[in-house]
PDB file of N, CA and C in Angstrom:
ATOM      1  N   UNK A   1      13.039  -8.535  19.224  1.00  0.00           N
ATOM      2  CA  UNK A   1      11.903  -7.710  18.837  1.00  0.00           C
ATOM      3  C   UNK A   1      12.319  -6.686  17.780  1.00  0.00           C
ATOM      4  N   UNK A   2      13.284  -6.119  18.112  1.00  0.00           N
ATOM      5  CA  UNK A   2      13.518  -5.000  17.010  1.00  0.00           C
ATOM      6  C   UNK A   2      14.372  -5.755  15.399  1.00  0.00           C
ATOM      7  N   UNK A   3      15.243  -6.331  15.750  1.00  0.00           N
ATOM      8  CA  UNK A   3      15.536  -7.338  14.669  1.00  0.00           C
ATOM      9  C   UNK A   3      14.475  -7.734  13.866  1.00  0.00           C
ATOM     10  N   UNK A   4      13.336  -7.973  13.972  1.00  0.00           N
ATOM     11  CA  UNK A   4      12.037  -8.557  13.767  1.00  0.00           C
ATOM     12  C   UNK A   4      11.515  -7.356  12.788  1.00  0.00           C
ATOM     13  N   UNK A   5      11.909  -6.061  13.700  1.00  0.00           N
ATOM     14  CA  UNK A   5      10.891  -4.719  13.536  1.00  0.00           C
ATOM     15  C   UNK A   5      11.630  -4.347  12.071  1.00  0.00           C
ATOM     16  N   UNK A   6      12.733  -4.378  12.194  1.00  0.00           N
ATOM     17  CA  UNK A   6      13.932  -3.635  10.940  1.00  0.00           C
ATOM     18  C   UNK A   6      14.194  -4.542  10.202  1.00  0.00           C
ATOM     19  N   UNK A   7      13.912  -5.649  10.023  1.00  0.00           N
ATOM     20  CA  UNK A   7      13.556  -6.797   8.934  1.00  0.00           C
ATOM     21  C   UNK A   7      12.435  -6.163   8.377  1.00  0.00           C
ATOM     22  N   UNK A   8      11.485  -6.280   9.214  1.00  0.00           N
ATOM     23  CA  UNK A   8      10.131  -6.311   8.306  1.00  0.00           C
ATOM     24  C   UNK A   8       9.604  -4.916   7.404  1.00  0.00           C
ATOM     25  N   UNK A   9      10.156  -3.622   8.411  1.00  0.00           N
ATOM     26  CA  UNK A   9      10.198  -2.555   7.594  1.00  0.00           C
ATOM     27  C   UNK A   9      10.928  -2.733   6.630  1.00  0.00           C
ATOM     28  N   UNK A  10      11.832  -2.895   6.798  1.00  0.00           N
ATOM     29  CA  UNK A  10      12.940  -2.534   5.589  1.00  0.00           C
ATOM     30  C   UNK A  10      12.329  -3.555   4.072  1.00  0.00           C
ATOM     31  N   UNK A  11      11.937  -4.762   4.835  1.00  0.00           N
ATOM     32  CA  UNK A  11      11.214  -5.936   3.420  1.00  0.00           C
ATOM     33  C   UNK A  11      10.217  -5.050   2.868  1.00  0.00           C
ATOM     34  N   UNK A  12       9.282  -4.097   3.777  1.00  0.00           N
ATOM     35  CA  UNK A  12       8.136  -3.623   3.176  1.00  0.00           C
ATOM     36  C   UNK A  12       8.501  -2.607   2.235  1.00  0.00           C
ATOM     37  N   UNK A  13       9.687  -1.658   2.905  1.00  0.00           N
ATOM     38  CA  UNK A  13      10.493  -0.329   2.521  1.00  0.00           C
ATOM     39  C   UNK A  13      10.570  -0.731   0.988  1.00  0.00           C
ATOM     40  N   UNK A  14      11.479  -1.523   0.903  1.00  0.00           N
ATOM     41  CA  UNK A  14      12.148  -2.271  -0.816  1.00  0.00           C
ATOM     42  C   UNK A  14      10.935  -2.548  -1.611  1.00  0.00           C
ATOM     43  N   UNK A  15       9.439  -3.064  -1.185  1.00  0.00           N
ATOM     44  CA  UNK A  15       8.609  -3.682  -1.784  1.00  0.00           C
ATOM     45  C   UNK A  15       7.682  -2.149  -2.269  1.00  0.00           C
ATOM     46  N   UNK A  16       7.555  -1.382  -1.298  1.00  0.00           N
ATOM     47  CA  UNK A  16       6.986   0.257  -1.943  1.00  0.00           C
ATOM     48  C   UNK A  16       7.829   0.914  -2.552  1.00  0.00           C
ATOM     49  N   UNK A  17       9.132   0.675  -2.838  1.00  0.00           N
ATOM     50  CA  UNK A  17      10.105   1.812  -3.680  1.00  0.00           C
ATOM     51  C   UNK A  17       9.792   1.301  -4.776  1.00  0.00           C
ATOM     52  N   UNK A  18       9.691  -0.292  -4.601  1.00  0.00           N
ATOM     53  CA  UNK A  18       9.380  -0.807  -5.984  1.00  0.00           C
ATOM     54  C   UNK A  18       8.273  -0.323  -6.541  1.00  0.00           C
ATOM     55  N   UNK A  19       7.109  -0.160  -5.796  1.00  0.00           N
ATOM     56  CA  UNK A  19       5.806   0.025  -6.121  1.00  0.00           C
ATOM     57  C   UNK A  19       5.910   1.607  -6.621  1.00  0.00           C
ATOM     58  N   UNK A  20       6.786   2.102  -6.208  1.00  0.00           N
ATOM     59  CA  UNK A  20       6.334   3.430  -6.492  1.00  0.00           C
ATOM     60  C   UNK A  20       6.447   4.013  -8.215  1.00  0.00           C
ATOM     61  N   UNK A  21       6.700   2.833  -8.993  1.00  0.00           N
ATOM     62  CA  UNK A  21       7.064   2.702 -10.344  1.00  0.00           C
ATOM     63  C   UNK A  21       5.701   3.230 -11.149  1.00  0.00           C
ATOM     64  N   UNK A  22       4.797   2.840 -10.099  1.00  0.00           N
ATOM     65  CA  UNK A  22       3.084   2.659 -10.735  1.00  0.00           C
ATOM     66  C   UNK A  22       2.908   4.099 -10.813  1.00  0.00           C
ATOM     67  N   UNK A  23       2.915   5.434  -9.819  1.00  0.00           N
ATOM     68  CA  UNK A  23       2.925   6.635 -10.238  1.00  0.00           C
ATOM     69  C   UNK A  23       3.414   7.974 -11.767  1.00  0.00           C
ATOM     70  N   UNK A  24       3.855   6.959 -12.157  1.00  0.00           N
ATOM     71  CA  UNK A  24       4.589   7.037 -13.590  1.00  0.00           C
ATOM     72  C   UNK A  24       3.229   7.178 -14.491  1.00  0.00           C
ATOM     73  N   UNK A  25       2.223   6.311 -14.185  1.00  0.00           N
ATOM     74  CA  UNK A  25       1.521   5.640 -15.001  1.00  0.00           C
ATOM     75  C   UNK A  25       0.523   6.835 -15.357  1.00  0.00           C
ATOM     76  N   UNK A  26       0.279   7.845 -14.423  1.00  0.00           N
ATOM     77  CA  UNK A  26      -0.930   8.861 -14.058  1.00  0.00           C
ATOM     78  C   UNK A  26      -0.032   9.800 -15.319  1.00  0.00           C
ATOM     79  N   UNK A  27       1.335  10.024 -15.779  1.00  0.00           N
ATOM     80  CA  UNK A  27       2.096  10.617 -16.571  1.00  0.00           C
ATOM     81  C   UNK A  27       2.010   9.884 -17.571  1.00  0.00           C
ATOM     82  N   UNK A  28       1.458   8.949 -18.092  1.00  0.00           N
ATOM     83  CA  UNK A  28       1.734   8.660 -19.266  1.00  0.00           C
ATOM     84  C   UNK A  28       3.103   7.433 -19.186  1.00  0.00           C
ATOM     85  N   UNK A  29       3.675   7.436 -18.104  1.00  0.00           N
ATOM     86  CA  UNK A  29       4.905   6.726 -18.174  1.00  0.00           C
ATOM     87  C   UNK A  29       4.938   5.108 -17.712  1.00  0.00           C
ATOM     88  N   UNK A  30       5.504   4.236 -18.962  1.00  0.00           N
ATOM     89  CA  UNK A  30       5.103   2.890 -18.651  1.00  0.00           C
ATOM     90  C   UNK A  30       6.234   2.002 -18.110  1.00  0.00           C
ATOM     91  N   UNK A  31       7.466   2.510 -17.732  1.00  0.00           N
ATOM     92  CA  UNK A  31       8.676   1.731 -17.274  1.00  0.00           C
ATOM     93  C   UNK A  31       8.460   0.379 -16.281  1.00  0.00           C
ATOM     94  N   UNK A  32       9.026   0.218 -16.427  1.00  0.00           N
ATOM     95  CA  UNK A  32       8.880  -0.731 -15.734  1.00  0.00           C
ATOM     96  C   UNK A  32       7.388  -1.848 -15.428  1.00  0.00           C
ATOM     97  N   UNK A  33       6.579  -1.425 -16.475  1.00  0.00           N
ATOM     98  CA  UNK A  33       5.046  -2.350 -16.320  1.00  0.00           C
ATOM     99  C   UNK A  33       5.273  -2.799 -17.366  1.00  0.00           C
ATOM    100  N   UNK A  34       4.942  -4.342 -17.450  1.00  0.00           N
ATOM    101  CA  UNK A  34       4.980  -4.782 -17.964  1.00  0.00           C
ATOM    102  C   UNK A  34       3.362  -4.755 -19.081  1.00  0.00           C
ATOM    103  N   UNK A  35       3.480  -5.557 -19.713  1.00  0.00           N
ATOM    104  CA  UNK A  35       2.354  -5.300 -20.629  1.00  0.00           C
ATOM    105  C   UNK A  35       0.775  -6.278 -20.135  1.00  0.00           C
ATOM    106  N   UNK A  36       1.154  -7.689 -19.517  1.00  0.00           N
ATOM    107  CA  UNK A  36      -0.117  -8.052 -18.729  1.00  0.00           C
ATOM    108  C   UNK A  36      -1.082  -6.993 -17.620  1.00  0.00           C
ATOM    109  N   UNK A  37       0.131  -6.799 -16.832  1.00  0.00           N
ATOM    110  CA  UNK A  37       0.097  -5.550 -16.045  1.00  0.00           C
ATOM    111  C   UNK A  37      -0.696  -3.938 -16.561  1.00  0.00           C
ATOM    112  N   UNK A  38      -0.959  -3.722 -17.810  1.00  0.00           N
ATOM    113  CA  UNK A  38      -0.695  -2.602 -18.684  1.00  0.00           C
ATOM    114  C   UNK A  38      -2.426  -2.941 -19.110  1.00  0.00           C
ATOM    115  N   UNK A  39      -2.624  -3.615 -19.600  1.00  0.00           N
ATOM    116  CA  UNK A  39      -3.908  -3.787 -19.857  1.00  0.00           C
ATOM    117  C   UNK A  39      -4.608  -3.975 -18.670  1.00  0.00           C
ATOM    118  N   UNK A  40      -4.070  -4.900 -17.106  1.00  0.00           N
ATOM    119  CA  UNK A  40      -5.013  -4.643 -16.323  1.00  0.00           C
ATOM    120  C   UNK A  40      -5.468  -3.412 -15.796  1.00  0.00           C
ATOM    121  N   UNK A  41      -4.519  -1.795 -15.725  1.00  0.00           N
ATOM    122  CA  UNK A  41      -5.118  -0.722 -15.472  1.00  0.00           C
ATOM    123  C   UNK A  41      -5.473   0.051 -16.452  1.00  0.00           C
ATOM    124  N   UNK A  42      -5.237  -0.441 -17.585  1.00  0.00           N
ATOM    125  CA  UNK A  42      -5.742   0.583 -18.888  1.00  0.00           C
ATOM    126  C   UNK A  42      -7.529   0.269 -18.422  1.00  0.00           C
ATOM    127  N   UNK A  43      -8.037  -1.204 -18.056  1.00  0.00           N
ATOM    128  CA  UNK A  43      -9.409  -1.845 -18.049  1.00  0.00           C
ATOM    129  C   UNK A  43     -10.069  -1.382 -16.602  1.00  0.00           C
ATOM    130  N   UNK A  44      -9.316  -0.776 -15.910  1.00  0.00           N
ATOM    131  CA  UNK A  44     -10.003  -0.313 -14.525  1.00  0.00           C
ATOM    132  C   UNK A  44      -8.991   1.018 -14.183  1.00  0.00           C
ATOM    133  N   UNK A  45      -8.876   1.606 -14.954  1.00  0.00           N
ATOM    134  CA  UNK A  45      -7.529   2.372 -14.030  1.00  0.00           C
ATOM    135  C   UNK A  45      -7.641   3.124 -12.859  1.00  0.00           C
ATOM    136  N   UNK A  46      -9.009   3.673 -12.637  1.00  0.00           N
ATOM    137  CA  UNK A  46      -9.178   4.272 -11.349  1.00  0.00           C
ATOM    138  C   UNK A  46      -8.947   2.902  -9.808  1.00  0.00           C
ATOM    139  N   UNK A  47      -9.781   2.270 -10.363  1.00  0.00           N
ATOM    140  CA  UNK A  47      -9.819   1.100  -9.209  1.00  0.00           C
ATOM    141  C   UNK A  47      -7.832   0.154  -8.990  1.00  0.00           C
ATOM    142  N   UNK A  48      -7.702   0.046  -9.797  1.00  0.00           N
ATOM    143  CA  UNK A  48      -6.391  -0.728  -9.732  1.00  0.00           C
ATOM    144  C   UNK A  48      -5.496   0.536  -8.962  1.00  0.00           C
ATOM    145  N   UNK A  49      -5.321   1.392 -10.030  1.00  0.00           N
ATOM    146  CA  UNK A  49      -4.402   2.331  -9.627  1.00  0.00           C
ATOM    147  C   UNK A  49      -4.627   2.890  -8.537  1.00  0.00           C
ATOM    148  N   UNK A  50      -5.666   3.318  -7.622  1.00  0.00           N
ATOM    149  CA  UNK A  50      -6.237   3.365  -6.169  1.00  0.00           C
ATOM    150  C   UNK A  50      -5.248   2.298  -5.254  1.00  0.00           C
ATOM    151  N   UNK A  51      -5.523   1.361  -5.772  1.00  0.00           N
ATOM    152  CA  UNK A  51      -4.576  -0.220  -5.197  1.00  0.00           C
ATOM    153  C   UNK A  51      -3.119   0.059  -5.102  1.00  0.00           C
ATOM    154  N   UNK A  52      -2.850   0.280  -6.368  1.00  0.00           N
ATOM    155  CA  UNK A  52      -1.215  -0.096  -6.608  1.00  0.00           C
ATOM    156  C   UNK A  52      -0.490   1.543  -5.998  1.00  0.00           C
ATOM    157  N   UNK A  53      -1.280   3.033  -5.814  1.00  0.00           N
ATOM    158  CA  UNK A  53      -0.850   3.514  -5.188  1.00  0.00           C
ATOM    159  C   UNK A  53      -1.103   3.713  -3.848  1.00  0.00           C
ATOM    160  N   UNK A  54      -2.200   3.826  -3.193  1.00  0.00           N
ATOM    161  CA  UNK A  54      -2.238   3.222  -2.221  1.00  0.00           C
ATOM    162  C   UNK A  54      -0.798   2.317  -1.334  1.00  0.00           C
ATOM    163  N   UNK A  55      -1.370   1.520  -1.823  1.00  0.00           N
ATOM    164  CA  UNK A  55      -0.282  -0.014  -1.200  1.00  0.00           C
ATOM    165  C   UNK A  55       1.012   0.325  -0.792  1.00  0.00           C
ATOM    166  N   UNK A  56       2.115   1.293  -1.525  1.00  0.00           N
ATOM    167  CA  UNK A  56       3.331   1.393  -0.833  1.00  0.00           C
ATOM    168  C   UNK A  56       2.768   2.297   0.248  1.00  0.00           C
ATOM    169  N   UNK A  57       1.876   3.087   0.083  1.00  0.00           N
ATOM    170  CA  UNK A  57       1.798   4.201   1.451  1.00  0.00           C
ATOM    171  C   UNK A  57       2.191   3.382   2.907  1.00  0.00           C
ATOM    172  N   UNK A  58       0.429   2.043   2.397  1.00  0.00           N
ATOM    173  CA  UNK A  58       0.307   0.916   3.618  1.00  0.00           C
ATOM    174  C   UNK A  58       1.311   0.284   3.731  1.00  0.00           C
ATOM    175  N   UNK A  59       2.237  -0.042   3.082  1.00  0.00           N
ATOM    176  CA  UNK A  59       3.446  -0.736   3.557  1.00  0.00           C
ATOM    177  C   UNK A  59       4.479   0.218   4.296  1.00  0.00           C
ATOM    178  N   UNK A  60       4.579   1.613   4.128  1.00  0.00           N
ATOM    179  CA  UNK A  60       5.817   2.157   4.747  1.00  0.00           C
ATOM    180  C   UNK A  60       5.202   2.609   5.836  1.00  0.00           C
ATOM    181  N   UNK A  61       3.875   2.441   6.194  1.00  0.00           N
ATOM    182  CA  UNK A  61       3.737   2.518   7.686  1.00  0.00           C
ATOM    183  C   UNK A  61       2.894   1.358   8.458  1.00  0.00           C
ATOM    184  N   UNK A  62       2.813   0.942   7.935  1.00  0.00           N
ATOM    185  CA  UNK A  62       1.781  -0.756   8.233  1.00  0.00           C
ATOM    186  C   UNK A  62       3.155  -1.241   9.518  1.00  0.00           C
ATOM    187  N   UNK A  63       4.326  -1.549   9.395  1.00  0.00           N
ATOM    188  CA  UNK A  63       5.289  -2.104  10.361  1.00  0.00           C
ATOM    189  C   UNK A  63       4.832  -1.010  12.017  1.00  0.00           C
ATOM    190  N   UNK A  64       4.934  -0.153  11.772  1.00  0.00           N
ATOM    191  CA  UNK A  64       5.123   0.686  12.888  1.00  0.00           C
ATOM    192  C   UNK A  64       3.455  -0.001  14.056  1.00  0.00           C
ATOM    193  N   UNK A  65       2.837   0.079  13.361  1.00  0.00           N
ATOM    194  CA  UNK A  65       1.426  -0.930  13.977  1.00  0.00           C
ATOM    195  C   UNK A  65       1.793  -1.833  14.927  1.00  0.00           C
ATOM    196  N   UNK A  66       2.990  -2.269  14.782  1.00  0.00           N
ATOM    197  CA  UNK A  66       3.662  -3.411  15.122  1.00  0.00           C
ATOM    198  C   UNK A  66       4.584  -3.065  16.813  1.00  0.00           C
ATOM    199  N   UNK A  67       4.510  -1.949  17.572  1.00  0.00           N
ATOM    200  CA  UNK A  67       5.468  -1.105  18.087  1.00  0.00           C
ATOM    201  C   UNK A  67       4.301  -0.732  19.662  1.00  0.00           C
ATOM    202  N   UNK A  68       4.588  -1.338  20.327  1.00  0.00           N
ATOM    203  CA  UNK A  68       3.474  -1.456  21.477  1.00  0.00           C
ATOM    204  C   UNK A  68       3.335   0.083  21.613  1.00  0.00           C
ATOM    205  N   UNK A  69       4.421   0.656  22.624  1.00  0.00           N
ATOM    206  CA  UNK A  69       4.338   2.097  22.800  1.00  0.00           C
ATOM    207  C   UNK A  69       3.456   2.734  21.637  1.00  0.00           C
ATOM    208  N   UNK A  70       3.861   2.649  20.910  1.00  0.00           N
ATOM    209  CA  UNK A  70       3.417   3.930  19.672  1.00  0.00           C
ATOM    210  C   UNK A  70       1.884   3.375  19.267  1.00  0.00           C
ATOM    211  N   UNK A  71       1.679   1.962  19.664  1.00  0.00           N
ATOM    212  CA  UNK A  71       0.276   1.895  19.009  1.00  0.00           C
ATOM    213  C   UNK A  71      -0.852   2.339  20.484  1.00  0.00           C
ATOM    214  N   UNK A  72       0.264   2.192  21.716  1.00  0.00           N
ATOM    215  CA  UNK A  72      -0.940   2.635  23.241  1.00  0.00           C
ATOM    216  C   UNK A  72      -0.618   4.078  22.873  1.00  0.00           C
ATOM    217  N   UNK A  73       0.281   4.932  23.004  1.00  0.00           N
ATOM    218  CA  UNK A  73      -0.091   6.519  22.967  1.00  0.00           C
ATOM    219  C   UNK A  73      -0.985   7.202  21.782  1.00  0.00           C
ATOM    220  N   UNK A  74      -0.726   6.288  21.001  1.00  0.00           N
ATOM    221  CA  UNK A  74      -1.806   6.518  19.530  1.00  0.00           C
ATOM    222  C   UNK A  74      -3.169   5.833  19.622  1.00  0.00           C
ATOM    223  N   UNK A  75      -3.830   5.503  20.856  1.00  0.00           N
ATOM    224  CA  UNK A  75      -4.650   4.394  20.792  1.00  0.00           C
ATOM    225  C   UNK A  75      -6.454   4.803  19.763  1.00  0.00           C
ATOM    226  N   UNK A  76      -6.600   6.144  20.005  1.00  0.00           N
ATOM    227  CA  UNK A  76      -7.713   6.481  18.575  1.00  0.00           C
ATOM    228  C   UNK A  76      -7.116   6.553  17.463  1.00  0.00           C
ATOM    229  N   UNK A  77      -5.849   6.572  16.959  1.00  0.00           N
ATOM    230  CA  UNK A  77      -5.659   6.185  15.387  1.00  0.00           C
ATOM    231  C   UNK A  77      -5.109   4.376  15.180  1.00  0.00           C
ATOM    232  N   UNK A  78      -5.124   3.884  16.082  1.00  0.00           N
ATOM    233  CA  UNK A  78      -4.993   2.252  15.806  1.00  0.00           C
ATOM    234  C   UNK A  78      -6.332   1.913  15.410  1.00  0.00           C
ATOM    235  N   UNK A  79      -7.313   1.856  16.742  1.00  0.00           N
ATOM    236  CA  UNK A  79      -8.875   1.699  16.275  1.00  0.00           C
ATOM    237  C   UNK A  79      -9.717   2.203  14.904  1.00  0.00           C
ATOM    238  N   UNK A  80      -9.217   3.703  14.873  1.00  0.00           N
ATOM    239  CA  UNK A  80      -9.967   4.301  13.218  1.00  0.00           C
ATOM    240  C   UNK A  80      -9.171   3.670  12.045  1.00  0.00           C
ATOM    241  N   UNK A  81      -8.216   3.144  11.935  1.00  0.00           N
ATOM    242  CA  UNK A  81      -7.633   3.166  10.719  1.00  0.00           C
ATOM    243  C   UNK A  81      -7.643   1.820   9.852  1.00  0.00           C
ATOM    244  N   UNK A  82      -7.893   0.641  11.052  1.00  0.00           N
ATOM    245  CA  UNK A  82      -8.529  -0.496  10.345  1.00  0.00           C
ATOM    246  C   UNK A  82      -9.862  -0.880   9.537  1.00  0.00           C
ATOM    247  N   UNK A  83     -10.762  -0.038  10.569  1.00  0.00           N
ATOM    248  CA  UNK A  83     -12.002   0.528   9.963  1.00  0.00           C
ATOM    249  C   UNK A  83     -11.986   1.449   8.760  1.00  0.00           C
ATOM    250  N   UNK A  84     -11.342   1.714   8.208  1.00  0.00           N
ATOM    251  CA  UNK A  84     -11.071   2.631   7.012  1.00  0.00           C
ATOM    252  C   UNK A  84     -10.722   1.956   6.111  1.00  0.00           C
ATOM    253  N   UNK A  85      -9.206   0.687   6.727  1.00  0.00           N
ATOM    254  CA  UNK A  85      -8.515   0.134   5.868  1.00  0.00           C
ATOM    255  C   UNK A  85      -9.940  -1.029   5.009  1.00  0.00           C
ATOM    256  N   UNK A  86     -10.617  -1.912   6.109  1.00  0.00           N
ATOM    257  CA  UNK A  86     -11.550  -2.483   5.683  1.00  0.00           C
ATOM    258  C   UNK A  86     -12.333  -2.026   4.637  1.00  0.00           C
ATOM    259  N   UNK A  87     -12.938  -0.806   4.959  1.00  0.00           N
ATOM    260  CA  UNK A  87     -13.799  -0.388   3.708  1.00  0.00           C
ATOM    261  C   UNK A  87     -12.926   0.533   2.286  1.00  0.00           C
ATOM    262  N   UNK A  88     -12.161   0.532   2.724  1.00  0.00           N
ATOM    263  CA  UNK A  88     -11.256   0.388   1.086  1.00  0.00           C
ATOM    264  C   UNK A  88     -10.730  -0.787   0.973  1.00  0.00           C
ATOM    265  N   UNK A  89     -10.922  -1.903   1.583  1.00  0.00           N
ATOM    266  CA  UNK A  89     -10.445  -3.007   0.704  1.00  0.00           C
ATOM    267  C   UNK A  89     -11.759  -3.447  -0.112  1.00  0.00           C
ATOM    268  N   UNK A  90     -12.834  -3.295   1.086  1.00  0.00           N
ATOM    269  CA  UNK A  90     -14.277  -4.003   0.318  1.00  0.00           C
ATOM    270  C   UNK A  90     -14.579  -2.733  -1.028  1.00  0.00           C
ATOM    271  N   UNK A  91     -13.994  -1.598  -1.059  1.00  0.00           N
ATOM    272  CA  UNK A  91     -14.461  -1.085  -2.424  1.00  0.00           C
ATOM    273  C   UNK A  91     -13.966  -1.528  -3.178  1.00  0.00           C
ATOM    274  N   UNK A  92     -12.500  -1.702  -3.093  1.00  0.00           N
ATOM    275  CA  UNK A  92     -11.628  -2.569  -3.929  1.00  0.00           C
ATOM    276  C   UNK A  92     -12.041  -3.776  -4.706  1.00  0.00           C
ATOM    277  N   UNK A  93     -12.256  -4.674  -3.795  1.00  0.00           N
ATOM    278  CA  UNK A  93     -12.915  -5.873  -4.280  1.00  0.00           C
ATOM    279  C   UNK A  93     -14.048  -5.820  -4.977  1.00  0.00           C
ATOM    280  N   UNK A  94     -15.062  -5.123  -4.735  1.00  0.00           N
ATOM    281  CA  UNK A  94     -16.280  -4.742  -5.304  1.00  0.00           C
ATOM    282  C   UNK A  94     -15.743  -4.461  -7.202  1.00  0.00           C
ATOM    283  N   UNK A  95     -14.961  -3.384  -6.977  1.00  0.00           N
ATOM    284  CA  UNK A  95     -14.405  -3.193  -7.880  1.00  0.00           C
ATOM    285  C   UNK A  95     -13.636  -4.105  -9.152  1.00  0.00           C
ATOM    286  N   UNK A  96     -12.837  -4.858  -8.268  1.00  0.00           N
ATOM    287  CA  UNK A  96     -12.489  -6.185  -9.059  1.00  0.00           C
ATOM    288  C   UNK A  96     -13.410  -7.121 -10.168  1.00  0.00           C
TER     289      UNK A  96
END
């Protein structure tokens, strides 16, 4: 179980440090984006960039969901937060 747990954080961990490149972007700063990439938030930038920062947040705590204890003593923020997550994905998409 925990082998499982510290795999999957840690895959998500590496995948938001990466992501966190996109915060650059609100500065003016383009490292690491490539230029396909570059025109898709120049053409939506509120909506994308919502996404692309967003997303590492949900990944460096999305694993812990995963953690019986912590999701029964937390049991009103398991229930509210999917319901949230849902309707920012459907704005998202809307958006798309």
């Amino acid at each position: 179980m925990w082998l499982g747990f510290v795999t999957t954080a840690l895959l998500a961990a590496l995948v938001a440090l990466y992501s966190f490149r996109f915060f650059g972007v609100l500065d003016g700063v383009w490292v690491g984006v490539d230029s396909g990439i570059r025109e898709v938030i120049t053409g939506d930038p509120v909506g994308v960039l919502t996404h692309m920062l967003v997303a590492p947040v949900a990944l460096l705590i999305g694993p812990f969901q995963f953690i019986p204890r912590l999701r029964e003593s937390h049991r009103a923020v398991h229930h509210e937060v999917p319901e949230a997550n849902v309707s920012w994905t459907e704005n998202a998409m809307m958006r798309a």
